[in-house]
Structures are given as C-alpha cells and as structure tokens.
Protein backbone atom coordinates (compact mmCIF):
# COMPACT_ATOMS: atom_id res chain seq x y z
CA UNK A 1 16.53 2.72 -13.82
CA UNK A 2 14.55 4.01 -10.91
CA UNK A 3 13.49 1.50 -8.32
CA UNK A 4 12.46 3.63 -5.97
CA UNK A 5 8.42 3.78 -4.90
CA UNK A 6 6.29 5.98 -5.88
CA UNK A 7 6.29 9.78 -4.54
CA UNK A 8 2.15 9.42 -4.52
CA UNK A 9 3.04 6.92 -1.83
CA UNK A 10 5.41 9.10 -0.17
CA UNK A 11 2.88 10.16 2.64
CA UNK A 12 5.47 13.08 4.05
CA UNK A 13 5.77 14.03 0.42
CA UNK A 14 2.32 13.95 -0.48
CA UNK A 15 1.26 16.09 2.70
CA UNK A 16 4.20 18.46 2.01
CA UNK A 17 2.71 18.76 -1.70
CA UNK A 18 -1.01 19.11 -0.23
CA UNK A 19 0.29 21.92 2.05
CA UNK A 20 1.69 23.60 -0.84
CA UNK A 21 -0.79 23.50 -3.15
CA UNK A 22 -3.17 25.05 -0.60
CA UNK A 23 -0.90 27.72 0.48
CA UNK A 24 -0.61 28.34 -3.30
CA UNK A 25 -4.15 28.38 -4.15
CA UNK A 26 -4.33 31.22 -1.33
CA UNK A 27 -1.61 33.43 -2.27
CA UNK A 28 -2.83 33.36 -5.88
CA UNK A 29 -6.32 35.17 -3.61
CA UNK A 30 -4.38 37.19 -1.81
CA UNK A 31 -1.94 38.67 -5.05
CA UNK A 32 -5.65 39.50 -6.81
CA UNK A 33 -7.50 41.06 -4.04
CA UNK A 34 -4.41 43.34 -2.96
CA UNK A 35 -3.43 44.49 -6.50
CA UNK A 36 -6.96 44.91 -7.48
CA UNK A 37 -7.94 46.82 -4.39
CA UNK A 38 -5.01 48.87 -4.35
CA UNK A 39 -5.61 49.93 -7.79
CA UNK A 40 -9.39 51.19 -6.91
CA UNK A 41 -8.10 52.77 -3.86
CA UNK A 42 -5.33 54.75 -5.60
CA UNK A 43 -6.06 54.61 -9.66
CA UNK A 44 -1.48 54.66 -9.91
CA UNK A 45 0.40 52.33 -11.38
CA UNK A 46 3.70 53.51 -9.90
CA UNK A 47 1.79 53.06 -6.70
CA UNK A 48 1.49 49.16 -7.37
CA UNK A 49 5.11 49.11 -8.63
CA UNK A 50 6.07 49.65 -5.27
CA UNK A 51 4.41 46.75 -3.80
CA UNK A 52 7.11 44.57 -4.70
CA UNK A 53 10.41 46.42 -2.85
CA UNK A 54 9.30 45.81 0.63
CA UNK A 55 9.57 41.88 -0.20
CA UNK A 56 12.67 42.20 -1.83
CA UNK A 57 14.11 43.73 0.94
CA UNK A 58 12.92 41.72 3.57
CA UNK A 59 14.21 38.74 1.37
CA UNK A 60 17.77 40.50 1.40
CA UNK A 61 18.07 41.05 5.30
CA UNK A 62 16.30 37.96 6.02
CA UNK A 63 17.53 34.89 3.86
CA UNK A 64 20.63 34.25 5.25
CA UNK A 65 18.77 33.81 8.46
CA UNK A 66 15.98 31.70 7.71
CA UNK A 67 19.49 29.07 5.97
CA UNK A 68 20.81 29.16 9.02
CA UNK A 69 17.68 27.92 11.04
CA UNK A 70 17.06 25.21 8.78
CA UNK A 71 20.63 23.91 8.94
CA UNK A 72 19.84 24.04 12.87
CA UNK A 73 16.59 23.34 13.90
CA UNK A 74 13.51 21.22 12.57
CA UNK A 75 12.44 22.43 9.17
CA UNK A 76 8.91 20.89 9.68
CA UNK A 77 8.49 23.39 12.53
CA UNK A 78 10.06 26.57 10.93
CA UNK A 79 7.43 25.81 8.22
CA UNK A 80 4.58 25.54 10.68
CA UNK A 81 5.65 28.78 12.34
CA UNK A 82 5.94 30.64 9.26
CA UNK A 83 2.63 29.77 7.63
CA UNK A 84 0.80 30.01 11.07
CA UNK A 85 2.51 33.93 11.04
CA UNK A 86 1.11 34.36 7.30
CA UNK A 87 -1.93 33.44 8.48
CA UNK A 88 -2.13 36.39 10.75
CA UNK A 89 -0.52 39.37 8.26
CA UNK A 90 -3.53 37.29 6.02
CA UNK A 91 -6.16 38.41 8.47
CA UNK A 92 -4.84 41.42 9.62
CA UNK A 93 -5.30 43.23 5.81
CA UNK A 94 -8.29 41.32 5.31
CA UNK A 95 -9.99 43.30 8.55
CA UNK A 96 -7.92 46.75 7.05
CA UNK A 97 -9.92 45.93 3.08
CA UNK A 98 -13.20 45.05 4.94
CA UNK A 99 -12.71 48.51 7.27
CA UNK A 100 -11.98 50.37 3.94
CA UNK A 101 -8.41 51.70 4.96
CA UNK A 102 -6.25 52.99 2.35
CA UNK A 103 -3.05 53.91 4.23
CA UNK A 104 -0.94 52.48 1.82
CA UNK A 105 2.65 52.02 4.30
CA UNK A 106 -0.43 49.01 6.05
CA UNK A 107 0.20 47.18 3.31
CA UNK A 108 4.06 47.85 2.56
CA UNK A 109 4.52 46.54 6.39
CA UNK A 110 2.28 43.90 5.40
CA UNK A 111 4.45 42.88 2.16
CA UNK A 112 7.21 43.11 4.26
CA UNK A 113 6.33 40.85 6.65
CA UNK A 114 5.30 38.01 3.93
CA UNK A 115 8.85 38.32 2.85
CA UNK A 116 10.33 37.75 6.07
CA UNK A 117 8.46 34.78 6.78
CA UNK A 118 8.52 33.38 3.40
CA UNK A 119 12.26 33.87 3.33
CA UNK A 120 12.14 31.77 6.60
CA UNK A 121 9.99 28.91 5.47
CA UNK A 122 11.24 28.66 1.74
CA UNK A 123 14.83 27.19 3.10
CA UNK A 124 13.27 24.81 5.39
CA UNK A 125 11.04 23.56 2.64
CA UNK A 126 14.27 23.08 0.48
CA UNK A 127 15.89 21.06 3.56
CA UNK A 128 12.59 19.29 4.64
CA UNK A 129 11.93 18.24 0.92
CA UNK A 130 15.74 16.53 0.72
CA UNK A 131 14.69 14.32 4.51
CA UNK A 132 11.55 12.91 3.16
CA UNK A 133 12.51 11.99 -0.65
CA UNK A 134 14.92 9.79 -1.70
CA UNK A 135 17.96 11.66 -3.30
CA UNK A 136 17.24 9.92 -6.61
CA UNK A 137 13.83 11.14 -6.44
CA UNK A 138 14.51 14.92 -5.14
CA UNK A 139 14.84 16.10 -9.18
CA UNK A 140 11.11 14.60 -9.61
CA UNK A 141 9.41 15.92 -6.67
CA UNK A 142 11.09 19.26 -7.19
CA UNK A 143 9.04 19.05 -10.76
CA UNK A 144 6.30 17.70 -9.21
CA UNK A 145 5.81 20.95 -6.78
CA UNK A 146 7.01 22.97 -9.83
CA UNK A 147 3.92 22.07 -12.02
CA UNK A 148 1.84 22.09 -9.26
CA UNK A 149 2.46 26.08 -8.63
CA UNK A 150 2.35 27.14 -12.58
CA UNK A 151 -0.68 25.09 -13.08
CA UNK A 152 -2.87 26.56 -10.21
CA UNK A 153 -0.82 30.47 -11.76
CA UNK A 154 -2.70 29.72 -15.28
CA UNK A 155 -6.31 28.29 -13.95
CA UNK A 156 -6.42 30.68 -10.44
CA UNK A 157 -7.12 33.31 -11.57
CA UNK A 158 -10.92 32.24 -13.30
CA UNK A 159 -11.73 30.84 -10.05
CA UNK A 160 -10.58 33.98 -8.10
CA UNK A 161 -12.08 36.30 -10.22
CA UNK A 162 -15.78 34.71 -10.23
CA UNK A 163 -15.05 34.32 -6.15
CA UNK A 164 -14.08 38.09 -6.47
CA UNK A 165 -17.50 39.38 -8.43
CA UNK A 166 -19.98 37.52 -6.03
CA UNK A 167 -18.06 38.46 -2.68
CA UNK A 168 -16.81 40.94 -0.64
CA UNK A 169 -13.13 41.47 -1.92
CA UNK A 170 -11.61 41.18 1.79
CA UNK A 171 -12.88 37.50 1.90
CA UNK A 172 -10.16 36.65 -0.13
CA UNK A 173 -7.57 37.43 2.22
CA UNK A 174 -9.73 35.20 4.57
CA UNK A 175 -9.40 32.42 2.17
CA UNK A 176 -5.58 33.11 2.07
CA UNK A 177 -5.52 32.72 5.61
CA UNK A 178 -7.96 29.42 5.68
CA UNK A 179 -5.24 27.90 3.03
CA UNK A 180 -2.37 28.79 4.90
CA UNK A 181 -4.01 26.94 8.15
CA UNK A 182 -4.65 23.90 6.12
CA UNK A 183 -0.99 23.98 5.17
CA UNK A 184 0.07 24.08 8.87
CA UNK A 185 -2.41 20.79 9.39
CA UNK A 186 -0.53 18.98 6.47
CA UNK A 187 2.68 20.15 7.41
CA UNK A 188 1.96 19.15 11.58
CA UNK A 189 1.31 16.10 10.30
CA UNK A 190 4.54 15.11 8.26
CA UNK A 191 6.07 12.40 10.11
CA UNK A 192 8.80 13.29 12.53
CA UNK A 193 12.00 11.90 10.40
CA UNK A 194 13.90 15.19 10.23
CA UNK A 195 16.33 14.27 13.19
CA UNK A 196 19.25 14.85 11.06
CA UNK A 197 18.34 18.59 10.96
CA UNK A 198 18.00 18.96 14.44
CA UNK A 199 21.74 17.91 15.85
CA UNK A 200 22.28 21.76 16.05
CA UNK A 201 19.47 22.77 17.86
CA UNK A 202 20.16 22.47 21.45
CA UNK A 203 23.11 25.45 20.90
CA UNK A 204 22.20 28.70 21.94
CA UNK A 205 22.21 31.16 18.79
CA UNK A 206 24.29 34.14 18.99
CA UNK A 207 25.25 36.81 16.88
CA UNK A 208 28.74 34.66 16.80
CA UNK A 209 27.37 31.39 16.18
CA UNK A 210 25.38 33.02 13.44
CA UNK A 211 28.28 34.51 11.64
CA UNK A 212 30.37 30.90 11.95
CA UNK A 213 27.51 29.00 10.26
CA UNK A 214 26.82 31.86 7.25
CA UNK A 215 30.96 31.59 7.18
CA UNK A 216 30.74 27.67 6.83
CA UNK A 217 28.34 27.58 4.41
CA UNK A 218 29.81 30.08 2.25
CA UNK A 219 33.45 28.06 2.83
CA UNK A 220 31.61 24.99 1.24
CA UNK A 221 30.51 26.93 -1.63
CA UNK A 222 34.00 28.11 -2.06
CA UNK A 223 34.98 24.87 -1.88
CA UNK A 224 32.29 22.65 -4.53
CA UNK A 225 33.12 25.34 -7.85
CA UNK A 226 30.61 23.02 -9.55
CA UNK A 227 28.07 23.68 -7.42
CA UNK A 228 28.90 27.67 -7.37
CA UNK A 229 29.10 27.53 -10.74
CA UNK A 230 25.72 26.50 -11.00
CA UNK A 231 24.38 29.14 -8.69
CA UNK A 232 26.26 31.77 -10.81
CA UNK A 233 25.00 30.87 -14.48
CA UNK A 234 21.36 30.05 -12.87
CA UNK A 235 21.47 33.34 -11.42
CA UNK A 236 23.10 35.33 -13.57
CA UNK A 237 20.58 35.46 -16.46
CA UNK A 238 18.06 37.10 -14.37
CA UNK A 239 19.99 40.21 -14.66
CA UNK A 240 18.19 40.81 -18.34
CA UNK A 241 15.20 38.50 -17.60
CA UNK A 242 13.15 40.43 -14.67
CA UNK A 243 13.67 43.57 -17.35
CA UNK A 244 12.67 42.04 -20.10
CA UNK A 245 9.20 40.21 -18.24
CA UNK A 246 8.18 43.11 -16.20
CA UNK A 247 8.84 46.06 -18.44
CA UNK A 248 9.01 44.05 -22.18
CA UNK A 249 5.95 42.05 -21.80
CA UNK A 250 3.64 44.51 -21.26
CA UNK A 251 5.19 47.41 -23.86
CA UNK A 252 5.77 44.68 -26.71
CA UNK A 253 1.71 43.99 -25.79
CA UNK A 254 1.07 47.68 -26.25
CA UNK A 255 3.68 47.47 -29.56
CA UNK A 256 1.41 45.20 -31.20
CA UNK A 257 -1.55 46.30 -33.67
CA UNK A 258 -4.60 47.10 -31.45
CA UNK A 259 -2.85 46.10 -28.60
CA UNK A 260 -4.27 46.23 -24.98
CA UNK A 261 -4.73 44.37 -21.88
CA UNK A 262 -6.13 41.62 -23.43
CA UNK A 263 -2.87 41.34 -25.75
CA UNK A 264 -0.83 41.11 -22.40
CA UNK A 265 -2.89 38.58 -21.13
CA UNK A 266 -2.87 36.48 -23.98
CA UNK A 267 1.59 36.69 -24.11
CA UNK A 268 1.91 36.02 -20.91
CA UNK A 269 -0.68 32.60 -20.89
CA UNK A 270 1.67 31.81 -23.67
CA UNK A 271 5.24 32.23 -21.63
CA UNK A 272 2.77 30.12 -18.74
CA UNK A 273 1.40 27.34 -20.79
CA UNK A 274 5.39 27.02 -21.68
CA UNK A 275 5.99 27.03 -18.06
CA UNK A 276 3.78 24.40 -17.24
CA UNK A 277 5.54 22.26 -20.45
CA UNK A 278 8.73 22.89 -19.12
CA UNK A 279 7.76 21.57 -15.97
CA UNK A 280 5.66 18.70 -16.93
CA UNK A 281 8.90 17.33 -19.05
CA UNK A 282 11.04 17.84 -16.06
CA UNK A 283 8.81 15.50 -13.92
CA UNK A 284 9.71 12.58 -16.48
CA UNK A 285 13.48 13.32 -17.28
CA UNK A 286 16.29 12.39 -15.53
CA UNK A 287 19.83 14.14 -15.94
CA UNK A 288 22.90 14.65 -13.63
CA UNK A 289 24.67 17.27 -15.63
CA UNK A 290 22.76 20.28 -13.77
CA UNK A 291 25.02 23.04 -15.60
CA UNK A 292 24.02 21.56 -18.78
CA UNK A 293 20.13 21.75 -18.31
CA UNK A 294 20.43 24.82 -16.94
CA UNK A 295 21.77 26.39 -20.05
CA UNK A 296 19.61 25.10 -22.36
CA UNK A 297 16.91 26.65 -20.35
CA UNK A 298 18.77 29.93 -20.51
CA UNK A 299 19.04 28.59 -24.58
CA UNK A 300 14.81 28.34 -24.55
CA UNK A 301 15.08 32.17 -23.16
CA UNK A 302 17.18 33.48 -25.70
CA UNK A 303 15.58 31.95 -28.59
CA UNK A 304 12.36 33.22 -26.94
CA UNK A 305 13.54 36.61 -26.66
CA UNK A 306 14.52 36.41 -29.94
CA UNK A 307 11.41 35.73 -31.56
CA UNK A 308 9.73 38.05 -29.77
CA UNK A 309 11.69 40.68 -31.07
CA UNK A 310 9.89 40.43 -34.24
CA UNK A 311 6.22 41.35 -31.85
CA UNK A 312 5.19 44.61 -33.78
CA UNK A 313 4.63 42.61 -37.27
CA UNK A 314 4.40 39.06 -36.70
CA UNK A 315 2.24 38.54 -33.88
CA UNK A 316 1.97 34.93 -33.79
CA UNK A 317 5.61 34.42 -33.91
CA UNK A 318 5.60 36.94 -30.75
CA UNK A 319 3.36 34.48 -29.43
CA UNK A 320 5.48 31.28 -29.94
CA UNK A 321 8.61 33.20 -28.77
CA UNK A 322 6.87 33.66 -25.49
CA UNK A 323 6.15 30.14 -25.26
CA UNK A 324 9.61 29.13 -26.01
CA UNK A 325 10.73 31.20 -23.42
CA UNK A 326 8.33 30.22 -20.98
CA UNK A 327 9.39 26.43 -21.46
CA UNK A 328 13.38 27.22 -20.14
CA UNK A 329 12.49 28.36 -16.89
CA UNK A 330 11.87 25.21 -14.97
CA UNK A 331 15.08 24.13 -16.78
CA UNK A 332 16.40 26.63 -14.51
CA UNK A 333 15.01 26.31 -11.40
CA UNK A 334 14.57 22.87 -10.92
CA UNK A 335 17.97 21.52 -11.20
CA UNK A 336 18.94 24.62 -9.42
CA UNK A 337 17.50 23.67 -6.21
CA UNK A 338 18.07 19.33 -6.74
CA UNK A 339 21.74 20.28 -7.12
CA UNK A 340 21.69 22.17 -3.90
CA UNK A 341 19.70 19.48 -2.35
CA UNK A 342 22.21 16.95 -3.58
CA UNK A 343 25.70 18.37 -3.90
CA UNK A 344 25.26 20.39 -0.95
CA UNK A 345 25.82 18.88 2.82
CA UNK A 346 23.25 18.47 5.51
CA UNK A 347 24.53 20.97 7.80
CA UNK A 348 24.56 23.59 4.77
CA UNK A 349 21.57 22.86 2.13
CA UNK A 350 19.45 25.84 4.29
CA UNK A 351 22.51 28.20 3.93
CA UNK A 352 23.40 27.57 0.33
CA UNK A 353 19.79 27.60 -0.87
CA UNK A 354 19.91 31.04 0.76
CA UNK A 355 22.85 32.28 -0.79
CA UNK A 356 21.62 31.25 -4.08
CA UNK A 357 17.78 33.29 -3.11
CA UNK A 358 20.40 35.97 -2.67
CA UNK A 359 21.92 36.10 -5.51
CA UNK A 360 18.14 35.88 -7.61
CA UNK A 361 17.26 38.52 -5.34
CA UNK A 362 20.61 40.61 -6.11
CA UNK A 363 20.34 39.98 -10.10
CA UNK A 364 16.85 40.60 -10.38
CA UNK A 365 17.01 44.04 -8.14
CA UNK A 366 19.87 45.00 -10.22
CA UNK A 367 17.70 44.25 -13.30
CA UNK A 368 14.91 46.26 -12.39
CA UNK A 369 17.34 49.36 -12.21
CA UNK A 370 18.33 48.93 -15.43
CA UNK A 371 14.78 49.19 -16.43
CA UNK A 372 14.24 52.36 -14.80
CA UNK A 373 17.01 53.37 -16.96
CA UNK A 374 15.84 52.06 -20.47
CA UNK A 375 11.77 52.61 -19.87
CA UNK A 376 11.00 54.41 -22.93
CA UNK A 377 14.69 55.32 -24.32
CA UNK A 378 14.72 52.13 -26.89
CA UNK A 379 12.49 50.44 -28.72
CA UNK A 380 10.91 47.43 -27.01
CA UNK A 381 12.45 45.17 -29.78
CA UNK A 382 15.93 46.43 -29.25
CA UNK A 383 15.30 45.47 -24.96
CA UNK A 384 14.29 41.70 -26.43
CA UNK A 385 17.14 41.76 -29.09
CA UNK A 386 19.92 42.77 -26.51
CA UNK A 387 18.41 40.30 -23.94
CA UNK A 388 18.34 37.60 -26.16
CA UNK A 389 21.96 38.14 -27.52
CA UNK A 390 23.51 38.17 -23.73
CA UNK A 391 21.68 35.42 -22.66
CA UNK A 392 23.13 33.49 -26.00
CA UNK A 393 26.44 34.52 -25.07
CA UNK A 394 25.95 33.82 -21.61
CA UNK A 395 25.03 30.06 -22.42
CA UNK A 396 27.60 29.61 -24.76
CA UNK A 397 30.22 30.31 -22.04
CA UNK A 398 28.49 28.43 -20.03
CA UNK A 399 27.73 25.38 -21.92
CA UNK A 400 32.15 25.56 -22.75
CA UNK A 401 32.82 26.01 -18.93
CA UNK A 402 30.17 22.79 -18.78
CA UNK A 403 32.47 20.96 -21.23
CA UNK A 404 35.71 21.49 -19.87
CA UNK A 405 34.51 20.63 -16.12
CA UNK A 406 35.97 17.75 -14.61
CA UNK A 407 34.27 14.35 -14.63
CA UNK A 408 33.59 14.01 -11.25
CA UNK A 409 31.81 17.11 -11.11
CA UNK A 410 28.90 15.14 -13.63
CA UNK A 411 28.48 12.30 -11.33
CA UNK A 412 25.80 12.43 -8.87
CA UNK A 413 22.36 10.68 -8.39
CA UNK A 414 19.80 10.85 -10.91
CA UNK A 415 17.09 14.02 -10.65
C-alpha cells in the first residue's frame, strides 16, 4: 500500500504541474491561431500539412542532445531556458500575424525552432519529474500531468475560440507567450534538490564527450532488454497509428452519411473523452508489469480500429470504436516514460527518454509515408481493418514475449 504523502503536497510537483498546465493552456492558443491564420492566408490544405515536418525534424537532430544535457546539467534550468526561448519564437509570430505577413518559410523557421527547444526541455522534464517524486509515486504523477494535458485538449478549444472572435487573432500568440513566462516563474521556483543531475556539469562538452554519453546510454539500453523491449512494442505501434489518426479520422468522417466537419469533430471528442478515461484510471492504478499495460493499450487500439471499420453504416459503433481507442493511449505512454524513469539510471534517464522520442519520431515519420502511399488507393475501412489486425498481432507477440520474460524483469516499484 502506498504510504507515501500526497503529490498535492508535493510543492516541486505541484509548481512543475502549474507550469505545465499553463504552458499547455498556451500552446493549445498558439496551435489555433497559427492553423487558423494560415488557412485564411493561403486557403491549402497541403500548405498546413507541412506545418508539422519542420518539428519533426528538429526533434530528429535535436533529441539526442537535449538527453544528454539533462543527464549533465540541472534540468530545472534547461526547462527555464527553453520556455523563456518559446516565449520569444511566441512573440516574434505574434508581431509577423499582427503586421499581416504571409511568408510562409517565417513560420516553418518558427515551427522549427519550437521543436528544438521542446526537444530540449521535454527530457529535462522527464529527469526533473523522477528528483522531485518519490519513485513509487512517478507512475501517478506521470497520470496526473497526463490528464491534465487531454483535459485542457477537449475544453481549450471553446475558450480559445470565443477569445479568438472578440480579439485580434495575434493576441493569442501573446497569450502563448504570457503562459510560457508563468511557466518559467513556477519552474524558477522549484526547490533546488536536483544536485544529483548536476555531478556532470562542471565538464566541458565536446563533440567527444557528446558521442561517449549518447554511446553510454545506448550501452545501457543494450544492456536492460526489458526496458528496450518496452521502448520497441510502445513504439512500434505508431507505425499504423499516426496513419490511421491523421489520414483515417478525417476520411472515415467524410465516409459517413452526411458527413462533414462537424462529423470529424464529433470522432475525434470521442477518441479524447477516451483519452481523458484512460488517463483518469491510470492516476488510481498501480502495476509494475509495464510491457503488460502497454499492450493492452495497444489491445484498446486494435479493438478500436476495429470497430471503426464498420464507420460507413453503423455510425454509433464508429463512435464507440473511437472511444475505445482513445482509452489505450495513456496505457501507452504513461508506463512508457515511469519505466524509463524507474528502470533507467540517473546518469541516463535524459538519454534513454530521448532515444525512445526517437524512435516515436522514426515510427510515426515512417507512418506518414505510408499514408502518402495509400491516400485514396483503399477504402478507409480496409486502412482501419489492416491497422487493427497488425496492432492485434503486434500485442499478441508482445503480450507472449511479456510471459516468457524473466521474473526479475516484473519487479520494480509500484507506478
């Protein structure tokens, strides 16, 4: 049984929440007002399509290094440095929407650049979160910031959008960059206990040094097969998943009778009210066979899948099946990152947690290529139907590799 106190009277925890759900509340702001000025200023979807890439890429070149810095130096202050850069890229397009500019590589730089720093300050988050909580706690208050994040997703948006019809749109991008300063204010004030991350810091970094630490880290990994193994199968499903969201979502909307915008809306509330289920259950559970949970969240995806595959005549079971889905993926996620945060060692939870953002990124990149490739060649049925059946497959190997793994790879501290 849990004897620890409560994470409400955590005060590093609660001001590392606080800065989080501010930050969040901003980039929900800042997502609306670019996409939504973007598509005045240009009328093309493909346009908006390409919004993503620059982020991606910056997350590829750029990982590795923000793991390495928060192995080495103080998490607390990568964070702070991070959002206080956000806060200027926030600024900076908010003066380019107010000026009316619609040079559109502005705001591919400017995507960029919110990759790079959020590919430094999402590792030191990861580390910062495991010197603050209590390891038995770490699965909880990795729900906790979960449910935070999909319940502002599903109730931003009414908020934004009245914001958006009495105001200039560029003051949302101010209010991005007003939420990202009172992150840095929470975050400033986190109490100095992350000396264990900070043994590192008075090396000089070179190119060398670099290399040694990515090749440690990875050596660990090599070494802990559960904990690669849980990378792998948490990763791996995203190769039909990113597909299946970005492209199947909104033609399965258009599939259905009198289908339209609206239709898409109302699907993808459903996958995020099973989000926010998902995640509210995984703030009460508590579990140590990480594998396990994390392929019955791929399960929850399949079945999903499944039932939407049956979107152009049943509508409400398209409906559920969304739902479903929506409830697996903080089955994923979550004990994704508490494993790393556990089974992973001080020196390398920054690099590993990389490595694993590089494999989603990987996956996912790889996935969106193969929707290039399908877009209009099947029916949107058959996309759910083959998802469905390799992410069944997938879980069933992985639930048997699961089964067979040795004891001592189950015990660990409670989530």
């Amino acid at each position: 049984m849990d004897s620890s106190p409560s994470l409400w009277k955590n005060s590093s925890f609660l001001k590392l929440w606080l800065a989080q759900m501010t930050a969040s509340i901003g980039d929900h702001c800042y997502s609306f007002a670019l996409l939504w000025y973007l598509l005045q200023a240009t009328k093309s979807g493909s346009v908006l399509s390409l919004l993503a890439i620059p982020e991606m890429v910056a997350g590829l070149m750029f990982y590795l290094v923000g793991g390495v810095m928060a192995d080495r130096y103080s998490p607390r202050m990568l964070m702070v440095g991070a959002d206080v850069a956000r806060i200027l890229v926030a600024i900076t397009v908010g003066i380019l929407v107010y000026m009316g500019v619609e040079e559109f590589s502005f705001f591919l730089a400017a995507q960029f650049l919110l990759g790079l720093f959020s590919s430094l300050f999402q590792p030191a988050r990861t580390v910062a979160l495991k010197s603050v909580v209590p390891q038995e706690q770490l699965g909880r208050a990795n729900a906790i910031l979960d449910t935070t994040f999909r319940t502002i997703r599903i109730i931003a948006p009414m908020s934004i959008g009245l914001v958006a019809s009495i105001m200039p749109l560029s003051t949302l991008f101010f209010i991005n960059a007003g939420s990202y300063l009172i992150s840095v204010l929470f975050l400033y004030a986190i109490r100095i206990s992350l000396t264990d991350q900070q043994q590192g810091s008075t090396t000089k970094m070179t190119p060398s040094q670099y290399a040694r630490d990515i090749a440690s880290g990875l050596q660990e990994l090599k070494q802990n097969r559960a904990l690669f193994l849980i990378l792998l199968f948490s990763n791996m499903g995203f190769l039909v998943w990113q597909v299946t969201y970005t492209v199947g979502f909104p033609f399965m909307a258009e599939r259905m009778q009198q289908g339209n915008g609206s239709t898409l809306a109302v699907l993808l509330g459903f996958y995020g009210i099973g989000n926010l289920l998902g995640s509210l259950y995984m703030a009460r559970s508590f579990y140590t066979r990480y594998l396990l949970v994390i392929m019955v969240g791929w399960v929850f995806q399949a079945v999903g899948f499944l039932l939407l595959t049956t979107g152009g005549t049943a509508h409400w079971i398209a409906f559920l099946g969304a739902a479903v889905a929506g409830i697996g993926g903080p089955l994923i996620g979550i004990p994704t990152v508490t494993a790393i945060q556990i089974k992973a060692s001080s020196n390398s939870t920054g690099k590993i947690f990389a490595i694993n953002m590089l494999m989603f990124t990987f996956f996912c990149t790889l996935s969106s290529s193969l929707g290039a490739i399908w877009m209009g060649k099947w029916p949107v049925e058959q996309l759910f139907l083959i998802s469905g059946l390799f992410l069944a497959a997938m879980s069933f190997v992985g639930f048997l590799i699961e089964k067979r793994a040795p004891t001592e790879q189950h015990q660990s501290s409670s989530a």
